[in-house]
Protein backbone atom coordinates (compact mmCIF):
# COMPACT_ATOMS: atom_id res chain seq x y z
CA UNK A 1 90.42 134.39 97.34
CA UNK A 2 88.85 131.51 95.05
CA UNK A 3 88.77 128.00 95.24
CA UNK A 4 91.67 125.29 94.35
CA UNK A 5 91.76 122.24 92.81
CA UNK A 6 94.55 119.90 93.90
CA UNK A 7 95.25 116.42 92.71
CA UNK A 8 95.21 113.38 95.08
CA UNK A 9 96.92 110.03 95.55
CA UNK A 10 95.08 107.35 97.60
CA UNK A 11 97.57 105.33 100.21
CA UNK A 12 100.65 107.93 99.51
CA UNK A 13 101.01 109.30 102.35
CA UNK A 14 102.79 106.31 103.81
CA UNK A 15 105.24 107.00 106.89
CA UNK A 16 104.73 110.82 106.15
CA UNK A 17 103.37 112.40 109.48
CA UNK A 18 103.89 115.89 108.10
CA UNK A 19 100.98 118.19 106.96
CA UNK A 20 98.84 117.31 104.05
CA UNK A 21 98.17 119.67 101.44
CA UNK A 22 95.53 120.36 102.33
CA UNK A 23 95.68 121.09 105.83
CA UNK A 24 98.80 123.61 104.38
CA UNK A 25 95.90 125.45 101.76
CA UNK A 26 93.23 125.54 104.18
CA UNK A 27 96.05 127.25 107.16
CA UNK A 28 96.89 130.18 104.37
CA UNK A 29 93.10 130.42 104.14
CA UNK A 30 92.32 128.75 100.62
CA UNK A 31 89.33 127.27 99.68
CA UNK A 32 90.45 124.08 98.53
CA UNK A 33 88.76 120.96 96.81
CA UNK A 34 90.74 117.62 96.01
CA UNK A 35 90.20 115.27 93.19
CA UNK A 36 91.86 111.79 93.52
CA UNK A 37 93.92 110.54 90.66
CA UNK A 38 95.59 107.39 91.68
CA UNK A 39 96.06 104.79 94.21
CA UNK A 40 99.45 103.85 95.38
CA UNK A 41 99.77 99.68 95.38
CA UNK A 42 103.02 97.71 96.55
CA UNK A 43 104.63 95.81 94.63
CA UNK A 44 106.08 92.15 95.93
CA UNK A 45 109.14 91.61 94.87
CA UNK A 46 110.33 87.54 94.43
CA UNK A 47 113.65 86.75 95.56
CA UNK A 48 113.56 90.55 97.30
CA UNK A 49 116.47 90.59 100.10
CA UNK A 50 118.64 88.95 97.68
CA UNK A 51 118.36 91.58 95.64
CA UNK A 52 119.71 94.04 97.43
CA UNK A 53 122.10 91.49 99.51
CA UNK A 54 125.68 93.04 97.62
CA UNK A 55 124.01 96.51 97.61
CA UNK A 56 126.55 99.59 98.67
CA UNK A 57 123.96 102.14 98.57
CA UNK A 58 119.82 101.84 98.50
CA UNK A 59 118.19 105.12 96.76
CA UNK A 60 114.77 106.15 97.71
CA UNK A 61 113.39 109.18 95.70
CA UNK A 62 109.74 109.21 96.96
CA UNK A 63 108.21 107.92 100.68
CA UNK A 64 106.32 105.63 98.27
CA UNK A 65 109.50 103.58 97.66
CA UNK A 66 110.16 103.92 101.54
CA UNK A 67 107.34 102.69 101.74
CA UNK A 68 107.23 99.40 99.32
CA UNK A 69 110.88 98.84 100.52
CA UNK A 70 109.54 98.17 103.99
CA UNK A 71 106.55 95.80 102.09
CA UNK A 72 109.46 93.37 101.06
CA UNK A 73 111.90 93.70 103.56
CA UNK A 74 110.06 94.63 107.25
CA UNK A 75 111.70 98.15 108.00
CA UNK A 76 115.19 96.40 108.15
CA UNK A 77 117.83 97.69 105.97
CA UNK A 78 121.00 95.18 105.85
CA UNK A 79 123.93 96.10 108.07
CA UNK A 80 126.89 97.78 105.90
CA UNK A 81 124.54 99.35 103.20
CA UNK A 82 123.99 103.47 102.89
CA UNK A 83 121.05 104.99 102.18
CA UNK A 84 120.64 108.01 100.00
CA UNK A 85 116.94 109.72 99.69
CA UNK A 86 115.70 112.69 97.92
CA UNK A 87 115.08 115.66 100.26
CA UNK A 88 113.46 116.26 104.14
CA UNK A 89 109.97 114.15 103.34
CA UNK A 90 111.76 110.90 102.32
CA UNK A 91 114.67 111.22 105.15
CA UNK A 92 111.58 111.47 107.42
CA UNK A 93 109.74 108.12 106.10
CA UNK A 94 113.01 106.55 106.59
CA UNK A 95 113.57 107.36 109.80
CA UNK A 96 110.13 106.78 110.86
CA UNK A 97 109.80 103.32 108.52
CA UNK A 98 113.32 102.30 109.57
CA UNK A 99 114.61 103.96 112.55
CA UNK A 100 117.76 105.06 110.78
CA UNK A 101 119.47 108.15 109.30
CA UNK A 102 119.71 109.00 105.83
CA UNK A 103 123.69 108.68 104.76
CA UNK A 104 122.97 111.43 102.44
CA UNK A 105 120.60 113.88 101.14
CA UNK A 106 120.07 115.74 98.25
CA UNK A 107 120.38 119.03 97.98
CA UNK A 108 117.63 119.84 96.15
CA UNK A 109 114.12 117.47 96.45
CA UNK A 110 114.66 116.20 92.95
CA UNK A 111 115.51 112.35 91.20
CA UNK A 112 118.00 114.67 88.88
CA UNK A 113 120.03 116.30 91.79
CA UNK A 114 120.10 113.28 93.37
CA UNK A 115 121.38 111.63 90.26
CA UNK A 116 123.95 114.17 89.88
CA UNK A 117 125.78 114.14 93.02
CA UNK A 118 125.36 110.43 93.48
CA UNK A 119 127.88 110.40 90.68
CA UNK A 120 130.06 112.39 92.83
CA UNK A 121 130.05 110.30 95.87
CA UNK A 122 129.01 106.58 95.01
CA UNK A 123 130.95 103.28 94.06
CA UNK A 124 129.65 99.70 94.06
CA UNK A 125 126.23 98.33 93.35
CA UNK A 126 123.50 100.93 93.58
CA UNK A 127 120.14 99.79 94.16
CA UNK A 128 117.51 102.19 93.19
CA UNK A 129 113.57 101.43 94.72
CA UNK A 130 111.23 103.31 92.84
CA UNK A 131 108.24 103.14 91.10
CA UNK A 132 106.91 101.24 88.15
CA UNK A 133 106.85 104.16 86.47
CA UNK A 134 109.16 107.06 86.90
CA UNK A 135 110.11 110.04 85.47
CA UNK A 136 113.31 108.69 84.45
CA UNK A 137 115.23 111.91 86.10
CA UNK A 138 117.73 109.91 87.99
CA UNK A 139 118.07 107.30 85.24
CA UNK A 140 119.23 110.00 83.05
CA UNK A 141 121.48 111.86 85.25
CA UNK A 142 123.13 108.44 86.38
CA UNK A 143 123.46 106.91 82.34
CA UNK A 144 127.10 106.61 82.36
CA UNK A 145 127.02 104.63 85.96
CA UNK A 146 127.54 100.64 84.75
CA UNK A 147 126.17 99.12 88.14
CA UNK A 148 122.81 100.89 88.69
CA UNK A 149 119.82 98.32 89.48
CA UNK A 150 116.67 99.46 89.36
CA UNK A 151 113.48 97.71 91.58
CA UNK A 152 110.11 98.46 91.09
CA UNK A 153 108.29 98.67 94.71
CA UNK A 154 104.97 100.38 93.98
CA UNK A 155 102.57 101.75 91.34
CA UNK A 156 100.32 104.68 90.73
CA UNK A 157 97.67 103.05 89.55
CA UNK A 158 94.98 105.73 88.13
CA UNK A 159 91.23 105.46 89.29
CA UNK A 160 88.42 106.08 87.92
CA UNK A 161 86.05 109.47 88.74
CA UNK A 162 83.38 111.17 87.31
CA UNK A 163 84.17 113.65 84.61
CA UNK A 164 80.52 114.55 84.12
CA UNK A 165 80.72 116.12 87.49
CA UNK A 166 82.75 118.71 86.68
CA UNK A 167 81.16 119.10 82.64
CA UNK A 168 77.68 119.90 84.74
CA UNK A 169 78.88 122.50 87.43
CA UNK A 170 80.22 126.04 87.10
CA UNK A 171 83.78 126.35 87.47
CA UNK A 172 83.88 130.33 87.34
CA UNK A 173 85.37 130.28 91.36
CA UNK A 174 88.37 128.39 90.28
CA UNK A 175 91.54 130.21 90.84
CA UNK A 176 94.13 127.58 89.99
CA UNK A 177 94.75 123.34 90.07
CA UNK A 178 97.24 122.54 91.55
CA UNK A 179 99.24 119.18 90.23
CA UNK A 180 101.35 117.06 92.59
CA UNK A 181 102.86 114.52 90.44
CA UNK A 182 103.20 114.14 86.35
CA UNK A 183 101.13 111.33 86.15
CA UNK A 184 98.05 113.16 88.08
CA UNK A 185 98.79 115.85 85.75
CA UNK A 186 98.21 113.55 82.64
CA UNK A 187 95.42 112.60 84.07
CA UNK A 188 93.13 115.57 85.21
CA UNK A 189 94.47 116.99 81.38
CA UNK A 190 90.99 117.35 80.63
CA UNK A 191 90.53 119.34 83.06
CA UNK A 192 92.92 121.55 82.79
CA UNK A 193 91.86 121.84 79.35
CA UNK A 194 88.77 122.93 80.30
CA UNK A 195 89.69 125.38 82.85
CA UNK A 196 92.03 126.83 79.98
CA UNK A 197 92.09 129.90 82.01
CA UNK A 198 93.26 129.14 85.22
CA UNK A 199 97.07 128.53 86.27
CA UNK A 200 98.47 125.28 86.68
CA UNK A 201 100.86 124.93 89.91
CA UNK A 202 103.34 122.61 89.45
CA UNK A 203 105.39 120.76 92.17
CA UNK A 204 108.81 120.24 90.28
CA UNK A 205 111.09 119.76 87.27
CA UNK A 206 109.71 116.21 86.41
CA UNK A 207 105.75 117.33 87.09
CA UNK A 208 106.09 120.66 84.87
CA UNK A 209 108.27 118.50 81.92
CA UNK A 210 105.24 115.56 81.57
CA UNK A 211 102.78 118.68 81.82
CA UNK A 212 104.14 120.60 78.74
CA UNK A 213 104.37 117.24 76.79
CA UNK A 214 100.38 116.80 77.47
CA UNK A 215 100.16 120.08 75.51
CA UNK A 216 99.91 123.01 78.38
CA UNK A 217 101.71 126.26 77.63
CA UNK A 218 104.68 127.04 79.78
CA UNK A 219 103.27 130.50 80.53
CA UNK A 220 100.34 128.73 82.51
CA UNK A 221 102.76 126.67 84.43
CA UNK A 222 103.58 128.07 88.28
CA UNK A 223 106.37 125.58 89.20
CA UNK A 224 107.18 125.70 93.18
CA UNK A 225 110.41 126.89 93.96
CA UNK A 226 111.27 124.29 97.19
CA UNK A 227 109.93 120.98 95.80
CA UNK A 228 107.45 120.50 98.38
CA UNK A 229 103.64 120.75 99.20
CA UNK A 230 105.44 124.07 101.28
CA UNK A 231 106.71 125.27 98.13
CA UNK A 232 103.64 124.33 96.53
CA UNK A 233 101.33 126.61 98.56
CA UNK A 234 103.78 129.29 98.80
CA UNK A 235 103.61 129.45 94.92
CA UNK A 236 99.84 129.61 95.25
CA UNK A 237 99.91 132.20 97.97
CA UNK A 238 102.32 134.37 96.07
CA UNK A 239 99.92 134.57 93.19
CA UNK A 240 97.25 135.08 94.95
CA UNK A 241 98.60 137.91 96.50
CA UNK A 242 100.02 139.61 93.33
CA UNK A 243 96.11 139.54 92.09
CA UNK A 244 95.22 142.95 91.95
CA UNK A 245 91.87 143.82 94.23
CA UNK A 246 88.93 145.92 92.07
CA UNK A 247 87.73 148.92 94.49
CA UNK A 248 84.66 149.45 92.78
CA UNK A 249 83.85 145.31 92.45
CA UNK A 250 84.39 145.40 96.20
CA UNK A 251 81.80 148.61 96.55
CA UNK A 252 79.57 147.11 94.36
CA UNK A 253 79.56 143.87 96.00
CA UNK A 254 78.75 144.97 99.23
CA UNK A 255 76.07 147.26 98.51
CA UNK A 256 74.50 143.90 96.52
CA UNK A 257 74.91 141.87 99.96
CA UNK A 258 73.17 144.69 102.24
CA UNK A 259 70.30 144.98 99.80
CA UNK A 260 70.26 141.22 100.13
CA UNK A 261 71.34 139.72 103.73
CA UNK A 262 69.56 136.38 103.26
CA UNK A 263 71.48 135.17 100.06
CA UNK A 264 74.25 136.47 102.38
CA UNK A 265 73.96 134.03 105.04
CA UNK A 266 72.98 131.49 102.60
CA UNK A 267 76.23 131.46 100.99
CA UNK A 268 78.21 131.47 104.68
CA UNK A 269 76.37 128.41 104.92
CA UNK A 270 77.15 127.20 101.96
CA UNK A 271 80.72 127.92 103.20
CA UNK A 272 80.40 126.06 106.63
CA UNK A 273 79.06 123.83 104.76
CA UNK A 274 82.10 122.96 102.51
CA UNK A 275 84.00 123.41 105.06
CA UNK A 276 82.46 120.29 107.00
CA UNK A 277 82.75 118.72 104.21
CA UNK A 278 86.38 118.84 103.17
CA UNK A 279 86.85 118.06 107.13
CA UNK A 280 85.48 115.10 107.05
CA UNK A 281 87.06 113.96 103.81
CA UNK A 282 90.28 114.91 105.32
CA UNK A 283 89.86 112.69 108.56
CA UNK A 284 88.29 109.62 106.39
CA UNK A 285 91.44 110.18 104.48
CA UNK A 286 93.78 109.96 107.26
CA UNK A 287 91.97 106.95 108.39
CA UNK A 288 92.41 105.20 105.20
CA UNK A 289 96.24 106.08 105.51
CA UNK A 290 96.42 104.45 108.93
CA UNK A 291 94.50 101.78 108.10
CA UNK A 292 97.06 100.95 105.20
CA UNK A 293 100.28 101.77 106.97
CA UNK A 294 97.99 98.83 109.73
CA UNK A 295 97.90 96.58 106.26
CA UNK A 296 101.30 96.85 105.57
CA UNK A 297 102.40 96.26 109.06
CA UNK A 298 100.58 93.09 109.09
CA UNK A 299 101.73 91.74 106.44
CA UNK A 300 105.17 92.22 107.60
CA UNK A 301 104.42 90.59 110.87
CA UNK A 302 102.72 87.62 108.68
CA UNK A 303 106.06 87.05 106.51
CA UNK A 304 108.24 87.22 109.86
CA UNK A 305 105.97 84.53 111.69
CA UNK A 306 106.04 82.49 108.36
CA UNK A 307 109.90 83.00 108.73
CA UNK A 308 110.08 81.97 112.12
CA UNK A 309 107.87 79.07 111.33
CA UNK A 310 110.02 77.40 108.22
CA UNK A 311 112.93 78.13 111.09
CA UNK A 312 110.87 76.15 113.26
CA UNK A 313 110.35 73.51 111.23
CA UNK A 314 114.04 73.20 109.76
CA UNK A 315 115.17 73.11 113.15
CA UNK A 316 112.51 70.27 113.95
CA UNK A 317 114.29 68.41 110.69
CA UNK A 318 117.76 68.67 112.30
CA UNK A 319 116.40 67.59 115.51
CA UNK A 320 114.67 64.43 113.70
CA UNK A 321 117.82 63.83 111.81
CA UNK A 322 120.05 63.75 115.21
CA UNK A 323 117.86 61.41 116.70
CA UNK A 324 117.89 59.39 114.03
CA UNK A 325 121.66 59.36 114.32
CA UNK A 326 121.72 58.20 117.94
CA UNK A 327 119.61 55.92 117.25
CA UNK A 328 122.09 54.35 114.54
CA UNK A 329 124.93 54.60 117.05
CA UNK A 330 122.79 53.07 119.82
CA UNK A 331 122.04 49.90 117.34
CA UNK A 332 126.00 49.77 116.26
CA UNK A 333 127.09 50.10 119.89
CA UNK A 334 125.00 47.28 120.71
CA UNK A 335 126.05 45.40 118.31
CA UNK A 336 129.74 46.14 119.01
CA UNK A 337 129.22 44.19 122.73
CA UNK A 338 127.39 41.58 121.95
């Protein structure tokens, strides 16, 4: 099998302690090599809990949103209020941001099925948390719904990486990219472009729709059945399996690697090599992650002690205020016997 190219997303993997991608590629035995194409940032939203004070329902369509929901309001959603998420990954980050249960789930892991059959089952002020930026899936399925309120927790802000990198090197082993979001997809275009014979595996609905408006063909689009990085590498494994296998390449290969057994063991090198490699990226990445999720737990812990502080202090007021008051009555009592 070749080698895949899969897009990446700095601080997303928020409250998400199930497999990356590519711990999922590298268990079906694909070579795999990531390039980053955005940072998640949280937003901080002024005036945030009364925002969502009269919600009946808070939407999450992304861990992301889980995520910049528990920025502004410290894993605490307000008594009374359901919660509705968009498939297994974001009831997880709610239950492990929140320590509750999802009201409801979609059936499938899309903003559009969501949309749909929130339709169905909602009344009263919906809150939606999503990005600054969104694919605009639920917006559209939920048009006709007059009390839909839409908060921006988070961005995907794009970063910056060096195209030249790939212009220098020779791509030939590539065997697909593999595109996680829309917005990566815009991004690694170029790319794509360049690799103009490769397939493109796409993780949904909303991902395949923003790649088809950058200009790629629908016939080099592999869309993943279950919405997930799952469905993502069972796409890729499928294909990979349907490739047909060349008898007399194979023949001819081998006969090329017994004539040569040095160049041989330098490429299993080479292999060990890459292997260390994406290893260690893989645990600096993690470490990052934690090292966020640490970030945003701080900062939660800062805005509760600055909480408990102004309590503090307003209770000092009152307690100022009372003894201000006995002292009055003290003077007027005195005053009354003499």
């Amino acid at each position: 099998m070749g080698k895949y190219i899969y897009t990446y997303i700095e601080n997303g993997q928020m409250y998400d302690k199930s497999p990356s991608l590519a711990e999922l590629l590298a268990k079906e035995g694909l070579s795999c090599e990531k390039i980053v194409t955005g940072r998640i940032e949280y937003i901080k939203v002024k005036d945030f809990e009364t925002q969502i004070k009269d919600a009946q329902w808070l939407v999450f369509t992304s861990k992301n949103a889980v995520a910049g929901f528990a920025y502004n309001a410290g894993n605490v959603v307000p008594a009374g209020v359901k919660v509705a998420v968009v498939g297994k990954n974001t009831q997880n980050a709610i239950r492990t941001a929140c320590g509750i249960e999802a009201d409801y789930v979609s059936s499938k892991a899309t903003g559009l099925a969501l949309g749909e059959e929130l339709m169905n089952i909602a009344s009263g002020r919906i809150v939606y948390l999503c990005a600054e930026v969104t694919s605009g899936s639920l917006e559209e399925a939920m048009k006709e719904y007059e009390n839909l309120i839409k908060i921006p927790v988070y961005r995907n802000e794009p970063v910056d990486y060096d195209c030249m990198e790939y212009d220098s090197r020779n791509c030939g082993d590539i065997d697909g990219i593999i595109v996680t979001s829309g917005s990566s997809g815009e991004r690694i275009k170029w790319l794509i472009d360049r690799l103009e014979d490769v397939l493109v595996y796409s993780i949904g609905p909303a991902c395949s729709k923003k790649l088809m408006e950058t200009g790629i063909v629908k016939e080099r689009i592999v869309e993943a059945e279950k919405h997930t990085y799952d469905g993502l590498v069972e796409a890729v494994r499928c294909r990979a399996d349907e490739k047909p296998v060349n008898d007399e390449s194979v023949r001819l290969d081998i006969n090329e690697y017994l004539e040569r057994p040095k160049e041989v063991l330098s490429m299993f090198s080479e292999a060990l090599r890459i292997l260390d490699r994406n290893t260690a990226e893989l645990m600096v990445d993690r470490m990052k992650d934690e090292i966020d999720e640490l970030k945003v737990q701080a900062e939660e812990n800062r805005a509760q002690l600055e909480e408990k502080d102004s309590q503090l202090e307003e209770n000092r007021a009152r307690l100022e205020e009372k003894d201000a008051e006995i002292d009055r009555l003290k003077k007027l009592l005195e005053e009354q016997n003499k």
